[in-house]
C-alpha atoms as a PDB file:
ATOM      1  CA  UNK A   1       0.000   0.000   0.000  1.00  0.00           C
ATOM      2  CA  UNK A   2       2.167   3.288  -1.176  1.00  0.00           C
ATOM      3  CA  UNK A   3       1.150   6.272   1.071  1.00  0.00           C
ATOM      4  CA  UNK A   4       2.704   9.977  -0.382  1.00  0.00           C
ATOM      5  CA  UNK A   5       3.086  12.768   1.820  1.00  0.00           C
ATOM      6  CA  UNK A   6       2.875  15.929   0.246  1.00  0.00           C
ATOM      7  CA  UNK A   7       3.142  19.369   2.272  1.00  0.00           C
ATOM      8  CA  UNK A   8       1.883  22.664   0.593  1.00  0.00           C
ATOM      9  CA  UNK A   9       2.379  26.167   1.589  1.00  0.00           C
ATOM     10  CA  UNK A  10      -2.005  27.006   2.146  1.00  0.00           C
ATOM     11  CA  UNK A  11      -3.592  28.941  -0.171  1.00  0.00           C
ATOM     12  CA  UNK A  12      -4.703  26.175  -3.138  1.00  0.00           C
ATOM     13  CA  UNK A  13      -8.499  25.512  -3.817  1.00  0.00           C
ATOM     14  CA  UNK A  14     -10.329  22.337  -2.954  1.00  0.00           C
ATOM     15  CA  UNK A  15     -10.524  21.379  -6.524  1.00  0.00           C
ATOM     16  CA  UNK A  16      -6.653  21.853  -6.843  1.00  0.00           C
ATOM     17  CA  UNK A  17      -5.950  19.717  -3.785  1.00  0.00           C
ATOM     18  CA  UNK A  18      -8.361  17.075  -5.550  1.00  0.00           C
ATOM     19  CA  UNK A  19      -6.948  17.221  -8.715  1.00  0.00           C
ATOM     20  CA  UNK A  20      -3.347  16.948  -6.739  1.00  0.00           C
ATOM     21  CA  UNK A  21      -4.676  14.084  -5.014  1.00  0.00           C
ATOM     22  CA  UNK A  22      -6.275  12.499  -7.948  1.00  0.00           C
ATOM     23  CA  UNK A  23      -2.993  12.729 -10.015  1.00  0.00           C
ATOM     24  CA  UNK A  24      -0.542  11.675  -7.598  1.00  0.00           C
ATOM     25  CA  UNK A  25      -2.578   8.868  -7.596  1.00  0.00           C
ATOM     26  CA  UNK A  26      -2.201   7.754 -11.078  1.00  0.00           C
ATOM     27  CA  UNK A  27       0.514   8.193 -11.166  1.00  0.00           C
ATOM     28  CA  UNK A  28       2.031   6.352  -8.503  1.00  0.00           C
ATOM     29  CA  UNK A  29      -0.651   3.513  -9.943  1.00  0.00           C
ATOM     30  CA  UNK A  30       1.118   3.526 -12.856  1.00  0.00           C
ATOM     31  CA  UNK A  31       4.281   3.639 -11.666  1.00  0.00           C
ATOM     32  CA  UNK A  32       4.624   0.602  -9.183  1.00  0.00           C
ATOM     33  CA  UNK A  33       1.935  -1.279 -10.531  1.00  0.00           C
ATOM     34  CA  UNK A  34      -0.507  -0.782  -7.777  1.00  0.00           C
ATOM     35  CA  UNK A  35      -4.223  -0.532  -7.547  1.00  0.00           C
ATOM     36  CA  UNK A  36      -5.505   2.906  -7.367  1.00  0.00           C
ATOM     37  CA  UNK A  37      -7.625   1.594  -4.574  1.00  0.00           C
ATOM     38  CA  UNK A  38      -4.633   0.985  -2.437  1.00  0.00           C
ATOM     39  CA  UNK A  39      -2.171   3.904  -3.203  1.00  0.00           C
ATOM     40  CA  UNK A  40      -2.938   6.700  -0.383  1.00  0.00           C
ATOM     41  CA  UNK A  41      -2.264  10.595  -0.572  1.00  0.00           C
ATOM     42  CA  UNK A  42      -1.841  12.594   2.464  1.00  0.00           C
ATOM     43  CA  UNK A  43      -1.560  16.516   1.709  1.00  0.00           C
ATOM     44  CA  UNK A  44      -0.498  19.113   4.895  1.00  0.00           C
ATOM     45  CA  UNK A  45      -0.978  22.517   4.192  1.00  0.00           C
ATOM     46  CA  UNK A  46       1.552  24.783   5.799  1.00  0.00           C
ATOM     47  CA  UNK A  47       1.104  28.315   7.113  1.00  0.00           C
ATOM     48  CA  UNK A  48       3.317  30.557   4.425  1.00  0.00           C
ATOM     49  CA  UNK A  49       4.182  32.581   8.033  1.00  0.00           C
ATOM     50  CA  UNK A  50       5.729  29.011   8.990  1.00  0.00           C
ATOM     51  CA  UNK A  51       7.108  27.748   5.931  1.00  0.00           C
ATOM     52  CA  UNK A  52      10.844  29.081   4.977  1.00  0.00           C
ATOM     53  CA  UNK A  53      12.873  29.560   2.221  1.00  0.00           C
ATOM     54  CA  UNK A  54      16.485  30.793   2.769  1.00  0.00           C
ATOM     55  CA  UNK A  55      15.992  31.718   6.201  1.00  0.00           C
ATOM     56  CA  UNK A  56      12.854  34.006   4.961  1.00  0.00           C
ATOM     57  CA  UNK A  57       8.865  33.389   5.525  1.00  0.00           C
ATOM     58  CA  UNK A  58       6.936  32.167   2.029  1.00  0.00           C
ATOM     59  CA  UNK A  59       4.229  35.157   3.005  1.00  0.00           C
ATOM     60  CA  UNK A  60       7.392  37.956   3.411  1.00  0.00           C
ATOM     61  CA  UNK A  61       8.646  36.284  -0.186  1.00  0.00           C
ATOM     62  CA  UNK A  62       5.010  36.474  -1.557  1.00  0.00           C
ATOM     63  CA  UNK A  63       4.581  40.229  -0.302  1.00  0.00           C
ATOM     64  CA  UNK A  64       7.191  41.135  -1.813  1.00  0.00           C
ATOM     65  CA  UNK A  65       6.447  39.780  -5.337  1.00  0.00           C
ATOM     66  CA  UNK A  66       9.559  37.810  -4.850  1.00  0.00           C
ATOM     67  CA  UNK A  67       7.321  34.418  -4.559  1.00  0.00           C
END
């Protein structure tokens, strides 16, 4: 049974976290041959204030049209 973690700054719409989920699952189906039924998809959505990148916050990047 394949599990995927996947952890998103927030800020995508439910039908782009479905879609996500839906594709990740394919594919991984395809990959390694296993049922779609049995392939599981975990997504964690992260605060931008608490996700960093180069020692600075995702939300000061994105404020700053840097993001």
């Amino acid at each position: 049974m394949p599990l995927v973690q996947i952890t998103l700054a927030r800020g995508r719409s439910p039908e782009q976290l479905a879609a996500l989920g839906e594709e990740v699952t394919a594919a991984v189906s395809r990959a390694v041959g296993a049922p779609a039924e049995n392939v599981r998809v975990v997504v964690t959505e992260c605060e931008p204030e608490h996700w960093f990148v180069g020692g600075e916050s995702l939300a000061s990047l994105r404020a700053s049209g840097r993001r």
